[in-house]
PDB file of N, CA and C in Angstrom:
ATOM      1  N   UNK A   1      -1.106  28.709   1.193  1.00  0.00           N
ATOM      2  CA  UNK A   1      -1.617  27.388   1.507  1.00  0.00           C
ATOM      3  C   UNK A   1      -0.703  26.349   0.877  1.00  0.00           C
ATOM      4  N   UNK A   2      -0.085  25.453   1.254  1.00  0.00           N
ATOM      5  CA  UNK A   2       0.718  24.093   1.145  1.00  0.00           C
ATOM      6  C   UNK A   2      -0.184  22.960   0.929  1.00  0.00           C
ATOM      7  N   UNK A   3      -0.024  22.814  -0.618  1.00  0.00           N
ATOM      8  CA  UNK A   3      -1.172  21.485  -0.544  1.00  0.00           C
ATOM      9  C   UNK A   3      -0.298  20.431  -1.157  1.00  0.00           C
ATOM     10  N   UNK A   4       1.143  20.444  -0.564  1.00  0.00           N
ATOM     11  CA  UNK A   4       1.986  19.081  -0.853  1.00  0.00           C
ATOM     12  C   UNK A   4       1.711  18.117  -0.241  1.00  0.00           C
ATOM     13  N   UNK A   5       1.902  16.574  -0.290  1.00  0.00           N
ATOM     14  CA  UNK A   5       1.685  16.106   0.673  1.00  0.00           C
ATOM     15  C   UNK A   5       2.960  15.242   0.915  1.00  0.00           C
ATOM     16  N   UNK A   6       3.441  14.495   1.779  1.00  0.00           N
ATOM     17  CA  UNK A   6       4.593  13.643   2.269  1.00  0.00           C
ATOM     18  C   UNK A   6       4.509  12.690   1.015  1.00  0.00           C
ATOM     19  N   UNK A   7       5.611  12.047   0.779  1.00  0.00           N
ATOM     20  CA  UNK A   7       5.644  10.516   0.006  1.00  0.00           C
ATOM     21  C   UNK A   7       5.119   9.919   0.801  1.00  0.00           C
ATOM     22  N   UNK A   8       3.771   8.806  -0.084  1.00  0.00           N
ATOM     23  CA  UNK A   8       3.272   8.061   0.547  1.00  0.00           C
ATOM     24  C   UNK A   8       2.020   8.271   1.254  1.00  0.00           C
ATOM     25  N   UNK A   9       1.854  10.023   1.532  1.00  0.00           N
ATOM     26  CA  UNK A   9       0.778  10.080   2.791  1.00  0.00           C
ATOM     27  C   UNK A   9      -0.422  10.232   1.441  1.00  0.00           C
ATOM     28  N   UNK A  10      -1.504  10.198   2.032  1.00  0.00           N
ATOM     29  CA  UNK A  10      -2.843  10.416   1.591  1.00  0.00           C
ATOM     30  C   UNK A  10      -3.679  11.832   2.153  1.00  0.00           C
ATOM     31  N   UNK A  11      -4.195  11.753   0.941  1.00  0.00           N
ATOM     32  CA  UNK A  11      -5.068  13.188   1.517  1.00  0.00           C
ATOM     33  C   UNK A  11      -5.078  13.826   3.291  1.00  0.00           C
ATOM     34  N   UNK A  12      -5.633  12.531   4.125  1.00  0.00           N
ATOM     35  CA  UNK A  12      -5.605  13.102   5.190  1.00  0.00           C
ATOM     36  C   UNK A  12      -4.281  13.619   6.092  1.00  0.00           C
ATOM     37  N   UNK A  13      -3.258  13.165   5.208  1.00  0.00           N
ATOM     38  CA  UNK A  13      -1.913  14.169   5.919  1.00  0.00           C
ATOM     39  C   UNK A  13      -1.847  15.407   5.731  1.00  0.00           C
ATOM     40  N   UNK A  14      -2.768  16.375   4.893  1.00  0.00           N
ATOM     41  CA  UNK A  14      -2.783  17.787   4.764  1.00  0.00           C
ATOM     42  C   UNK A  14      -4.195  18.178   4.534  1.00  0.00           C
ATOM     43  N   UNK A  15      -5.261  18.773   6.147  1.00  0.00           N
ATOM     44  CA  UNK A  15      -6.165  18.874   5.803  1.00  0.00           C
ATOM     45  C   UNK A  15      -6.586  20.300   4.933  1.00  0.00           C
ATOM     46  N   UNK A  16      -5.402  20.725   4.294  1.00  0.00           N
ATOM     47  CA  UNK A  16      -5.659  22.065   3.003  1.00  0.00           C
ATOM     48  C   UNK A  16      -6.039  21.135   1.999  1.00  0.00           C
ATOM     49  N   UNK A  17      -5.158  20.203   1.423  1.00  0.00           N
ATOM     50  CA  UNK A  17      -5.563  19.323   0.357  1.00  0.00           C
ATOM     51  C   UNK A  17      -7.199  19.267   0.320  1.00  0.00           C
ATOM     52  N   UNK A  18      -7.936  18.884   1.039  1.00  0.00           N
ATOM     53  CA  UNK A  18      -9.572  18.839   0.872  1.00  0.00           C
ATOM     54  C   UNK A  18     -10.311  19.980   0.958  1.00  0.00           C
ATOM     55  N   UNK A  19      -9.955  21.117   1.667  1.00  0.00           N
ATOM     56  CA  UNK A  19     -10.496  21.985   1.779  1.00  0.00           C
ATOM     57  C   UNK A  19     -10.699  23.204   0.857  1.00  0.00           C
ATOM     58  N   UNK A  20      -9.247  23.147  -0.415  1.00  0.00           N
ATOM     59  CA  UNK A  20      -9.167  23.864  -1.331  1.00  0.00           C
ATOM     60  C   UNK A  20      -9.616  22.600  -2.470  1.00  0.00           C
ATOM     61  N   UNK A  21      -9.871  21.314  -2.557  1.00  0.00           N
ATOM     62  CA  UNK A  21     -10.646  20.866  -3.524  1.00  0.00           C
ATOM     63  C   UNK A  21     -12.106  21.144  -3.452  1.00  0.00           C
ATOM     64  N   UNK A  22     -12.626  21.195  -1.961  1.00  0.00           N
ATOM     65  CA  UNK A  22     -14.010  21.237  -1.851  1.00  0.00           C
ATOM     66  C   UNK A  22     -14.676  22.505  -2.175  1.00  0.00           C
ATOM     67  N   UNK A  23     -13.456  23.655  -2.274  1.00  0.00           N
ATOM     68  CA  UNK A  23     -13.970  24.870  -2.547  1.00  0.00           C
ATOM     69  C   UNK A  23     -13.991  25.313  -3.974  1.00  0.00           C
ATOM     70  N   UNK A  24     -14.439  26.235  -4.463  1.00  0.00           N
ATOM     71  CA  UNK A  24     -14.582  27.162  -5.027  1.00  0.00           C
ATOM     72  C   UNK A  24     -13.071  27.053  -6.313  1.00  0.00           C
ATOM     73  N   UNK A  25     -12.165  27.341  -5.680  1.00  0.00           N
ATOM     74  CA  UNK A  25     -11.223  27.482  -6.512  1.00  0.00           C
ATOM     75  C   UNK A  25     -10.793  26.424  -7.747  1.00  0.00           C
ATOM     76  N   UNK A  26     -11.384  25.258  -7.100  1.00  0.00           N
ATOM     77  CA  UNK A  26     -10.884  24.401  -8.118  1.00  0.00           C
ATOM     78  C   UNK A  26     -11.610  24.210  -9.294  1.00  0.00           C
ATOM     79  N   UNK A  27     -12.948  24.593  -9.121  1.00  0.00           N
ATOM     80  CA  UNK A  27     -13.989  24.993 -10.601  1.00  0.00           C
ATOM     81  C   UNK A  27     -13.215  26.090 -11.127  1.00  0.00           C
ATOM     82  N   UNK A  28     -12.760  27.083 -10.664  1.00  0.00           N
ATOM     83  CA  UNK A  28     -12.369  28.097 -11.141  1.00  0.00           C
ATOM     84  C   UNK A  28     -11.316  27.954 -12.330  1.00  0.00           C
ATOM     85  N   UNK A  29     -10.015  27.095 -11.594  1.00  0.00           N
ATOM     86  CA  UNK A  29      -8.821  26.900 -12.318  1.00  0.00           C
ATOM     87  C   UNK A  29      -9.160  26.234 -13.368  1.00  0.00           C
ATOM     88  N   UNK A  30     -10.005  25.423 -13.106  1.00  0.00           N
ATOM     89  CA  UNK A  30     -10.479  24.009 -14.264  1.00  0.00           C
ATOM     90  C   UNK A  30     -11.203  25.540 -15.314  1.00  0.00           C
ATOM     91  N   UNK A  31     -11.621  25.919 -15.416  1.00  0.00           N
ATOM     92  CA  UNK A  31     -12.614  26.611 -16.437  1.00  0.00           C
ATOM     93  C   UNK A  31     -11.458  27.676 -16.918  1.00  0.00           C
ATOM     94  N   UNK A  32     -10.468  28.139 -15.896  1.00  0.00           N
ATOM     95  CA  UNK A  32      -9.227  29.176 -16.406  1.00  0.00           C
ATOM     96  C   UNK A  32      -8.468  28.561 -17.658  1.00  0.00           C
ATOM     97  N   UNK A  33      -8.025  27.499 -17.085  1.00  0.00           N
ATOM     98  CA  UNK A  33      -7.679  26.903 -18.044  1.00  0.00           C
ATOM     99  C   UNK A  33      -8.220  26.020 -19.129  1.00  0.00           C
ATOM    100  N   UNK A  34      -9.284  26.267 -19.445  1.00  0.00           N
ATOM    101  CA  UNK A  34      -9.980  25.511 -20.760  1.00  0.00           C
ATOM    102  C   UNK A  34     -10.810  24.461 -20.614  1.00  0.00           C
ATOM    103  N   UNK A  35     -10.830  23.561 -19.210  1.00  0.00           N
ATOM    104  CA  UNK A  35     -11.242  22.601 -19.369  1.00  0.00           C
ATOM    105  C   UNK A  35     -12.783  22.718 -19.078  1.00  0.00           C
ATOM    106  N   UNK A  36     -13.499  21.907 -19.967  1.00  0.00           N
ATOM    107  CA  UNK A  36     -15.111  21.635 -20.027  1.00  0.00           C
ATOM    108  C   UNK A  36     -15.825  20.755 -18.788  1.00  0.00           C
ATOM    109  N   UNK A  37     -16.396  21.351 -18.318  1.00  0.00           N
ATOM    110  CA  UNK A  37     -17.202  20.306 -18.015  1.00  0.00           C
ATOM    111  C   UNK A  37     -18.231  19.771 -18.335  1.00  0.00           C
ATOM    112  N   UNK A  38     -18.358  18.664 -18.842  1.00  0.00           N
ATOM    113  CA  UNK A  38     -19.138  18.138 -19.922  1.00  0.00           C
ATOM    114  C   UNK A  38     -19.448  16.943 -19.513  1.00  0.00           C
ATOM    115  N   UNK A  39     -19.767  16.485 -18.145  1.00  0.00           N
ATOM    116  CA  UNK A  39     -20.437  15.458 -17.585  1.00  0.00           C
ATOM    117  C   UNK A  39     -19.458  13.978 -18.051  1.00  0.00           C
ATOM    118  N   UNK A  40     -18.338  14.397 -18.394  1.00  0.00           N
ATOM    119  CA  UNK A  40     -17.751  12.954 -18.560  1.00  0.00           C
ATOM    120  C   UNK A  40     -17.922  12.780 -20.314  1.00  0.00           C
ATOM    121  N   UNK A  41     -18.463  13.331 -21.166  1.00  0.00           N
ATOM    122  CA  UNK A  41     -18.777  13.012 -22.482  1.00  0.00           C
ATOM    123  C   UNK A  41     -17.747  12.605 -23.514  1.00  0.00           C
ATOM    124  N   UNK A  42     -16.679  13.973 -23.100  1.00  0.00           N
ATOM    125  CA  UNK A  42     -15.422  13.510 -24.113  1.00  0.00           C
ATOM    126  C   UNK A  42     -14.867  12.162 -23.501  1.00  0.00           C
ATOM    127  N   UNK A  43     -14.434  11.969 -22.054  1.00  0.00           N
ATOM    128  CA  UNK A  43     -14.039  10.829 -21.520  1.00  0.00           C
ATOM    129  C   UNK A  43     -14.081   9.559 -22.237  1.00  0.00           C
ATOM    130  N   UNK A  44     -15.400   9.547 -21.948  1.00  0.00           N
ATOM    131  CA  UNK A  44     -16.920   8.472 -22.905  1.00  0.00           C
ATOM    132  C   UNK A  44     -16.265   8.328 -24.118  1.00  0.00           C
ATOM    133  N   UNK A  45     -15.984   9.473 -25.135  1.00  0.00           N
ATOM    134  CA  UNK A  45     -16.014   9.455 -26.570  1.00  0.00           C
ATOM    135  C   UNK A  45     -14.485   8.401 -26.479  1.00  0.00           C
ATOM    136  N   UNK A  46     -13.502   9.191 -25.413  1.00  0.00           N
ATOM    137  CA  UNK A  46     -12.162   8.645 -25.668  1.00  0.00           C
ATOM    138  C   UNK A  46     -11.996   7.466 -25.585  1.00  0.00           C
ATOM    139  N   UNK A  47     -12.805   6.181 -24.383  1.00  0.00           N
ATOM    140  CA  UNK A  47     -12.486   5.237 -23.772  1.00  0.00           C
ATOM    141  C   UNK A  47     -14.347   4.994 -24.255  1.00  0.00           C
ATOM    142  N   UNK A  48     -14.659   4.105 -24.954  1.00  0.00           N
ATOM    143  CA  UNK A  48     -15.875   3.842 -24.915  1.00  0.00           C
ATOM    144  C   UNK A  48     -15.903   2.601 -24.471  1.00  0.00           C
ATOM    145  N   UNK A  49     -14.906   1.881 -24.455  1.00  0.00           N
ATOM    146  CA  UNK A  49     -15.279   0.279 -23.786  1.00  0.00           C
ATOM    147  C   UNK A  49     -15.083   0.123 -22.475  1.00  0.00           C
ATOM    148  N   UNK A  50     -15.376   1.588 -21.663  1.00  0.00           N
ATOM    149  CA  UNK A  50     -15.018   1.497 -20.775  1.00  0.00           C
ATOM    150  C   UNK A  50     -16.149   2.758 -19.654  1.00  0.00           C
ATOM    151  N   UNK A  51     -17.474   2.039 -19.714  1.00  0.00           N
ATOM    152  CA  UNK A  51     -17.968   2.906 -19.378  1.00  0.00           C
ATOM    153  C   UNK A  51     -18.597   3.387 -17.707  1.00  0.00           C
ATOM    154  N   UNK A  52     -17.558   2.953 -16.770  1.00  0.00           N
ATOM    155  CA  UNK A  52     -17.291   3.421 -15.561  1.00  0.00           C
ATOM    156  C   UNK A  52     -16.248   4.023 -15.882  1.00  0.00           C
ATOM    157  N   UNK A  53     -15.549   4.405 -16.470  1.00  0.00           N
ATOM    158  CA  UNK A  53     -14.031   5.142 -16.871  1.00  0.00           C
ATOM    159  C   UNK A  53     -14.129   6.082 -15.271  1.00  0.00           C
ATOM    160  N   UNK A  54     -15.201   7.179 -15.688  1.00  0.00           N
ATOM    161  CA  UNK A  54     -15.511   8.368 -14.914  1.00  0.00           C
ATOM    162  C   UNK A  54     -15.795   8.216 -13.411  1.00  0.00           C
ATOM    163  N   UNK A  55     -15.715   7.095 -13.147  1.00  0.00           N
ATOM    164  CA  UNK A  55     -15.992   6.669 -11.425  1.00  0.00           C
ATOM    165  C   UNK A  55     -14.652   5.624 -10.984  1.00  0.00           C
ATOM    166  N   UNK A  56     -14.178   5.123 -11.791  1.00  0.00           N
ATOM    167  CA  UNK A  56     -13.387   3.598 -11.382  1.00  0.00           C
ATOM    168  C   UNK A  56     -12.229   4.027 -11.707  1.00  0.00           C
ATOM    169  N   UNK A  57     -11.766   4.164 -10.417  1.00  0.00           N
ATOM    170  CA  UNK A  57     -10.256   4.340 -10.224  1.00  0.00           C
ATOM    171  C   UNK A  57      -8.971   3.506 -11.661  1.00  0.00           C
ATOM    172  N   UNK A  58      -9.960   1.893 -10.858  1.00  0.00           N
ATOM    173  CA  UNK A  58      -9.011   0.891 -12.036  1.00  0.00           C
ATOM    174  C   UNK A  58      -9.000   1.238 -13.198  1.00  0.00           C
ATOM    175  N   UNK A  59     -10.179   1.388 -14.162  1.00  0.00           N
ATOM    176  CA  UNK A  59     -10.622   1.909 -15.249  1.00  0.00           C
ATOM    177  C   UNK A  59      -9.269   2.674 -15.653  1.00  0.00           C
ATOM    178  N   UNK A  60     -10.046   4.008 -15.126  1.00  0.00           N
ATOM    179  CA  UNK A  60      -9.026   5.044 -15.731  1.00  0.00           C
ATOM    180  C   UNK A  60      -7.481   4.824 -15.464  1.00  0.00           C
ATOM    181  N   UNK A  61      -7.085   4.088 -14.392  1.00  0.00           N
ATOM    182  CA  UNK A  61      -5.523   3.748 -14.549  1.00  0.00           C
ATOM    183  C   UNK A  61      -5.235   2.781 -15.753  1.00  0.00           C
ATOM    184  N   UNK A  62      -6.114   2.277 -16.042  1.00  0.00           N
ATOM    185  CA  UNK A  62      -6.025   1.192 -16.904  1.00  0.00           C
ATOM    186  C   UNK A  62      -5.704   1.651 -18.788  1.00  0.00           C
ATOM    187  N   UNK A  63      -6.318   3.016 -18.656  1.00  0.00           N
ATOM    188  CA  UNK A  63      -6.963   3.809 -19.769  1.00  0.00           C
ATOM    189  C   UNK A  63      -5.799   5.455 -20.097  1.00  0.00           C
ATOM    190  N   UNK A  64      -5.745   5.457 -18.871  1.00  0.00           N
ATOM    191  CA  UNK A  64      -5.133   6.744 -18.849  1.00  0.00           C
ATOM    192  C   UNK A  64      -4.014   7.304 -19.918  1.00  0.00           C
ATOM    193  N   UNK A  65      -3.395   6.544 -19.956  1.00  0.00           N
ATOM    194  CA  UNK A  65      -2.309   6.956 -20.947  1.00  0.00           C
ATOM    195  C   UNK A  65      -2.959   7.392 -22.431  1.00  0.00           C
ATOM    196  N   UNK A  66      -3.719   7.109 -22.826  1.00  0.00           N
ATOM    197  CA  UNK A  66      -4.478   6.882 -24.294  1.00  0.00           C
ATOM    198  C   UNK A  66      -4.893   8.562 -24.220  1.00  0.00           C
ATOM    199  N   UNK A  67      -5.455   9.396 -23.113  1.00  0.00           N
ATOM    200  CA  UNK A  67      -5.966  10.392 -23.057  1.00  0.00           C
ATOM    201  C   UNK A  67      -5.127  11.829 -23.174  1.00  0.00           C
ATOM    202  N   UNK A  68      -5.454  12.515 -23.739  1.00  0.00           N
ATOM    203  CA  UNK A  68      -4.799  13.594 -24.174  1.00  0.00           C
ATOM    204  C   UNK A  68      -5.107  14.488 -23.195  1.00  0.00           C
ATOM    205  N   UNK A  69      -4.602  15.621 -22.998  1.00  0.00           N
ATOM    206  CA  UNK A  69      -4.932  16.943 -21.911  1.00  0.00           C
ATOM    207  C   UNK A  69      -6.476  17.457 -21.563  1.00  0.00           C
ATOM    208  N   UNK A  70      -6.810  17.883 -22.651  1.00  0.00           N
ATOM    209  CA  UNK A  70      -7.731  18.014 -23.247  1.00  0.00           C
ATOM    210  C   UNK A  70      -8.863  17.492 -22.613  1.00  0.00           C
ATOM    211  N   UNK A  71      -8.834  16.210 -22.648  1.00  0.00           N
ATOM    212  CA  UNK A  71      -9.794  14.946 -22.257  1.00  0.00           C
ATOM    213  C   UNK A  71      -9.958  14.643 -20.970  1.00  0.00           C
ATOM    214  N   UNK A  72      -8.254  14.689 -20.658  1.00  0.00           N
ATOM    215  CA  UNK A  72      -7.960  14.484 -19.423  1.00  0.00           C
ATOM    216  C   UNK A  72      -9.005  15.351 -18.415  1.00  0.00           C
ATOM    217  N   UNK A  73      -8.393  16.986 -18.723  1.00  0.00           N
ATOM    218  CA  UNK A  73      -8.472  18.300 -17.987  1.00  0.00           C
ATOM    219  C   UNK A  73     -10.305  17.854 -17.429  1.00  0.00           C
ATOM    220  N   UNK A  74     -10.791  17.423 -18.700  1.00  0.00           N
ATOM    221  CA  UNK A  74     -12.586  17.902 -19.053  1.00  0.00           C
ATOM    222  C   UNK A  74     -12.820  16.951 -17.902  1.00  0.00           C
ATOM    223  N   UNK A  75     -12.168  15.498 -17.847  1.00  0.00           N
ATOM    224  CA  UNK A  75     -13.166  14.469 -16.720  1.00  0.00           C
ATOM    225  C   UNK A  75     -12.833  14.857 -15.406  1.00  0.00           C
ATOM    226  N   UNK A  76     -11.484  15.036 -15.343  1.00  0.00           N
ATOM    227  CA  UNK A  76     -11.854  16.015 -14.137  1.00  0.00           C
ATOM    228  C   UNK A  76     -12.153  16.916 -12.867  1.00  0.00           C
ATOM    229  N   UNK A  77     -12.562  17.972 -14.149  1.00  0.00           N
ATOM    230  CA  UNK A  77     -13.602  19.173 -13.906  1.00  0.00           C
ATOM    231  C   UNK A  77     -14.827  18.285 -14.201  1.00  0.00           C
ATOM    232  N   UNK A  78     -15.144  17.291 -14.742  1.00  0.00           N
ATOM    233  CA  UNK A  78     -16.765  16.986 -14.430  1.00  0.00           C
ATOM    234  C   UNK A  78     -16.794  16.211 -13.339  1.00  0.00           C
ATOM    235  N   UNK A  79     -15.992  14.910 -13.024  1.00  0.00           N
ATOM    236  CA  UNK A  79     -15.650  14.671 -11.445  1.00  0.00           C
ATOM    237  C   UNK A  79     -16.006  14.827 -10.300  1.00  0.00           C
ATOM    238  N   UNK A  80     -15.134  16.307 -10.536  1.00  0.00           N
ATOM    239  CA  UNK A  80     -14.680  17.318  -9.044  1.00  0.00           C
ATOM    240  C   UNK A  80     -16.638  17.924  -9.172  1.00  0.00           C
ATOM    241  N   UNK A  81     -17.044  18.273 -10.524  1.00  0.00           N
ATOM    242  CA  UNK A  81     -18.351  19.329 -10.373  1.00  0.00           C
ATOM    243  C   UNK A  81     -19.473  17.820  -9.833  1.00  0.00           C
ATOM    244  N   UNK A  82     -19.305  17.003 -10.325  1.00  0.00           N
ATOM    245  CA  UNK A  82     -20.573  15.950 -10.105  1.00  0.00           C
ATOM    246  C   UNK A  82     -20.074  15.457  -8.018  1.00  0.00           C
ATOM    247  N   UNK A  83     -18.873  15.727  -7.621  1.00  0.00           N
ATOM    248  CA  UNK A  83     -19.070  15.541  -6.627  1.00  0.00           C
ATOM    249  C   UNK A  83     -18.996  16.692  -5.523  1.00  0.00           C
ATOM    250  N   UNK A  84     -19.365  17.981  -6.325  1.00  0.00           N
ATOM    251  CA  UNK A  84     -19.558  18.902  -5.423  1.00  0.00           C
ATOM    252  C   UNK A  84     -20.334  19.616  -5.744  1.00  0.00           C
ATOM    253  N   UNK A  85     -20.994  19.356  -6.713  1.00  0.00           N
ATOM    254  CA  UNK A  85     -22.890  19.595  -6.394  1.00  0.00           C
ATOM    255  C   UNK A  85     -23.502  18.227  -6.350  1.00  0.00           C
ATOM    256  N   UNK A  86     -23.420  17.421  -7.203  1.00  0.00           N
ATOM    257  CA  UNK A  86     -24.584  16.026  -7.314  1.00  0.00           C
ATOM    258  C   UNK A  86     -24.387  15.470  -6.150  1.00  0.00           C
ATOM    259  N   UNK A  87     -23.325  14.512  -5.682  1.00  0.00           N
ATOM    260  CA  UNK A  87     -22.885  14.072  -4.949  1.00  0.00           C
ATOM    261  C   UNK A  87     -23.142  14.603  -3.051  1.00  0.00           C
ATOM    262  N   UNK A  88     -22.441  15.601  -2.968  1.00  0.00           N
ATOM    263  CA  UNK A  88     -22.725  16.395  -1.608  1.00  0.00           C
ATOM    264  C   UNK A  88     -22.330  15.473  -0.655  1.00  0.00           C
ATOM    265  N   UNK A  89     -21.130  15.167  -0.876  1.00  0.00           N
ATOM    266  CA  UNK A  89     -20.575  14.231   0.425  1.00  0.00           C
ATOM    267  C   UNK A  89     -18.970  14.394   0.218  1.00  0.00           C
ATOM    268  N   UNK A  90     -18.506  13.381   1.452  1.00  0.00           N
ATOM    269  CA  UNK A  90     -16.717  13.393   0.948  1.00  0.00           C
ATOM    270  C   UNK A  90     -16.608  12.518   0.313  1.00  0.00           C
ATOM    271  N   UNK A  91     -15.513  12.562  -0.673  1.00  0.00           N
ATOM    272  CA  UNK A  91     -14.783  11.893  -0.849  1.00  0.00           C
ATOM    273  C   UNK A  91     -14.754  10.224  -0.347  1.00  0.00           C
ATOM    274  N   UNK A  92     -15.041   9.356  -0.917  1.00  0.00           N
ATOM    275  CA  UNK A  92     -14.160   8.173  -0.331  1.00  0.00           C
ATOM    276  C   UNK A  92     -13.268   7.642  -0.991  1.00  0.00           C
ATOM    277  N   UNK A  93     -12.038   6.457  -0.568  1.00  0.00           N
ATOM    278  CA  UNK A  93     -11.171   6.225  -0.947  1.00  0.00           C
ATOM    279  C   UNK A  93     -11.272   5.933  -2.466  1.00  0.00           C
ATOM    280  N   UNK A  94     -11.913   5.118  -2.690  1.00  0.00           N
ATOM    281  CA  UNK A  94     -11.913   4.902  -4.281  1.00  0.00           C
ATOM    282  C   UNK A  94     -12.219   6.778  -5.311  1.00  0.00           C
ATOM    283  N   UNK A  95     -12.682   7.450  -5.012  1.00  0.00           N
ATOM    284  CA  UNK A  95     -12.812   8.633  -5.430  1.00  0.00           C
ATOM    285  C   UNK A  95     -11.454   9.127  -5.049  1.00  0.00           C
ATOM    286  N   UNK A  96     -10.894   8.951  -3.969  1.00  0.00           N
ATOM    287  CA  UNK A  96      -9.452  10.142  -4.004  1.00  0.00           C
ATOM    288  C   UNK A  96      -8.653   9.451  -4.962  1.00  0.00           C
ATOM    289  N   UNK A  97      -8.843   7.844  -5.292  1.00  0.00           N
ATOM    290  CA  UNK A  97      -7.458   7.150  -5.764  1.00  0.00           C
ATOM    291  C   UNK A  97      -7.657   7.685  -7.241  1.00  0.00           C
ATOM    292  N   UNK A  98      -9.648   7.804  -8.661  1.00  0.00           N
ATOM    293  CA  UNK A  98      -9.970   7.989  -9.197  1.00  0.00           C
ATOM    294  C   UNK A  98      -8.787   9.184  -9.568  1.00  0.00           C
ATOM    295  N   UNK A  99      -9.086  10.598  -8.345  1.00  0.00           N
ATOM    296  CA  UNK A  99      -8.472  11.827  -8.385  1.00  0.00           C
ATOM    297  C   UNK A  99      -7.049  11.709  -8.403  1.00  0.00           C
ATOM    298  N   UNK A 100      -6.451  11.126  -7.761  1.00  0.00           N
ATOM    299  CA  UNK A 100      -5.110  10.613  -7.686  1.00  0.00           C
ATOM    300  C   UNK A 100      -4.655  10.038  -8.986  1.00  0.00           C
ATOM    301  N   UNK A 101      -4.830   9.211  -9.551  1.00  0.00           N
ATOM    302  CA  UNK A 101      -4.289   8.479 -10.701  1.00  0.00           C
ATOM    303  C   UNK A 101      -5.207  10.221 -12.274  1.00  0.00           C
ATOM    304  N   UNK A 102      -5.575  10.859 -12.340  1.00  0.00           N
ATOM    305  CA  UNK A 102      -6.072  11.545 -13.333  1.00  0.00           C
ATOM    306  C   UNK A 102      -5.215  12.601 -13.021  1.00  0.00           C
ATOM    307  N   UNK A 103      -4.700  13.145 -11.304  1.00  0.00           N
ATOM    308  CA  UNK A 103      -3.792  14.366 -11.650  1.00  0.00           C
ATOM    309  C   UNK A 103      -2.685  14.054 -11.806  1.00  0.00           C
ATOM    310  N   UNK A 104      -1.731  12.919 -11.451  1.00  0.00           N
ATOM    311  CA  UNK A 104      -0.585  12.404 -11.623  1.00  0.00           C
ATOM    312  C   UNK A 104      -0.459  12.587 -13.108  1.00  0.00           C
ATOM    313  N   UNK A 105      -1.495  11.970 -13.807  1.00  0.00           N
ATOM    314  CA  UNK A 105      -1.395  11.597 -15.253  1.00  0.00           C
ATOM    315  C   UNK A 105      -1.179  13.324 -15.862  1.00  0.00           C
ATOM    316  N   UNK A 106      -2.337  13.994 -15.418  1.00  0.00           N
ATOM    317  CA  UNK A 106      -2.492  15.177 -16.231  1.00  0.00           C
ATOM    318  C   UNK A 106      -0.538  16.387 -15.468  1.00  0.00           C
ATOM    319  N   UNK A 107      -0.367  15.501 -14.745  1.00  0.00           N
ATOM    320  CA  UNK A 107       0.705  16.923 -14.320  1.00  0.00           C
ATOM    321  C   UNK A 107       2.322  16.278 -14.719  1.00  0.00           C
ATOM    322  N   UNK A 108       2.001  14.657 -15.325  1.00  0.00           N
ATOM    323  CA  UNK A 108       3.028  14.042 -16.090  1.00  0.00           C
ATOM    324  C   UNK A 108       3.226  14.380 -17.523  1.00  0.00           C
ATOM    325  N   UNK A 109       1.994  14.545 -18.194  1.00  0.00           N
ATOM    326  CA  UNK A 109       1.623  14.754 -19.930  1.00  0.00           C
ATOM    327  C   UNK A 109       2.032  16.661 -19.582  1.00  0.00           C
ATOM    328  N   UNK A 110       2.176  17.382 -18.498  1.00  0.00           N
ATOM    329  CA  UNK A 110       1.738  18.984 -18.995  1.00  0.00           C
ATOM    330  C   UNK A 110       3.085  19.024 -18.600  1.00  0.00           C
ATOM    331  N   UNK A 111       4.024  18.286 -17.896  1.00  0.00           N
ATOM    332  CA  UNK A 111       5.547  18.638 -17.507  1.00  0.00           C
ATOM    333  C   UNK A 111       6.277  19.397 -18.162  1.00  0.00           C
ATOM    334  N   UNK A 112       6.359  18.968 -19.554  1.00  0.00           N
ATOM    335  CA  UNK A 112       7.115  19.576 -21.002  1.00  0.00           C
ATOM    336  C   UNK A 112       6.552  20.230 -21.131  1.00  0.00           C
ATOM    337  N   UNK A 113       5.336  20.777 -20.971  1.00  0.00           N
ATOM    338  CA  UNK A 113       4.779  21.968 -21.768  1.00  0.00           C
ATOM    339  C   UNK A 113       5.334  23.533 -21.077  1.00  0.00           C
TER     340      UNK A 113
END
């Protein structure tokens, strides 16, 4: 499965991109690799003056850098879990940009590692 997408395009230029977030696998990886889901809590702890962090795209671009892996990894896996059980819908734009600006960040900070 190819879940690159073009410079520039958005989710809907590769309909794998949604179909392997909406599934299964992506709780999986998130928990393989360490991260909690913890309803947004550490998030909270990291950014407290900022308490849409966990929904608002702006927010967390605003915030992001301050967050460690760790923190990062945990919001999310609570995210992705609050919008694929609580939630039960797609995605809308402000949620992909949310997702967008948190994996950029988390796959910029894990580069060196």
């Amino acid at each position: 499965m190819n879940l690159t997408l073009p410079a520039g395009e958005n989710h809907r230029a590769n309909p794998d991109v949604e179909r392997f977030f909406a599934g299964k696998i992506f709780g999986e990886e998130c928990f393989a690799l360490g991260f909690d889901m913890d309803c947004g809590q550490s998030l909270q702890r990291a950014v407290p003056e900022a308490p849409h962090i966990l929904t608002d795209s702006r927010a967390l671009a605003h915030h992001v850098a301050k967050l460690d892996v760790q923190t990062l990894g945990n919001a999310i896996f609570s995210r992705w879990r609050a919008w694929t059980y609580w939630d039960q819908c797609s995605l809308d734009e402000e949620d992909w940009a949310w997702f967008g600006v948190a994996l950029k960040r988390l796959a910029a900070i894990t580069e060196a590692e």
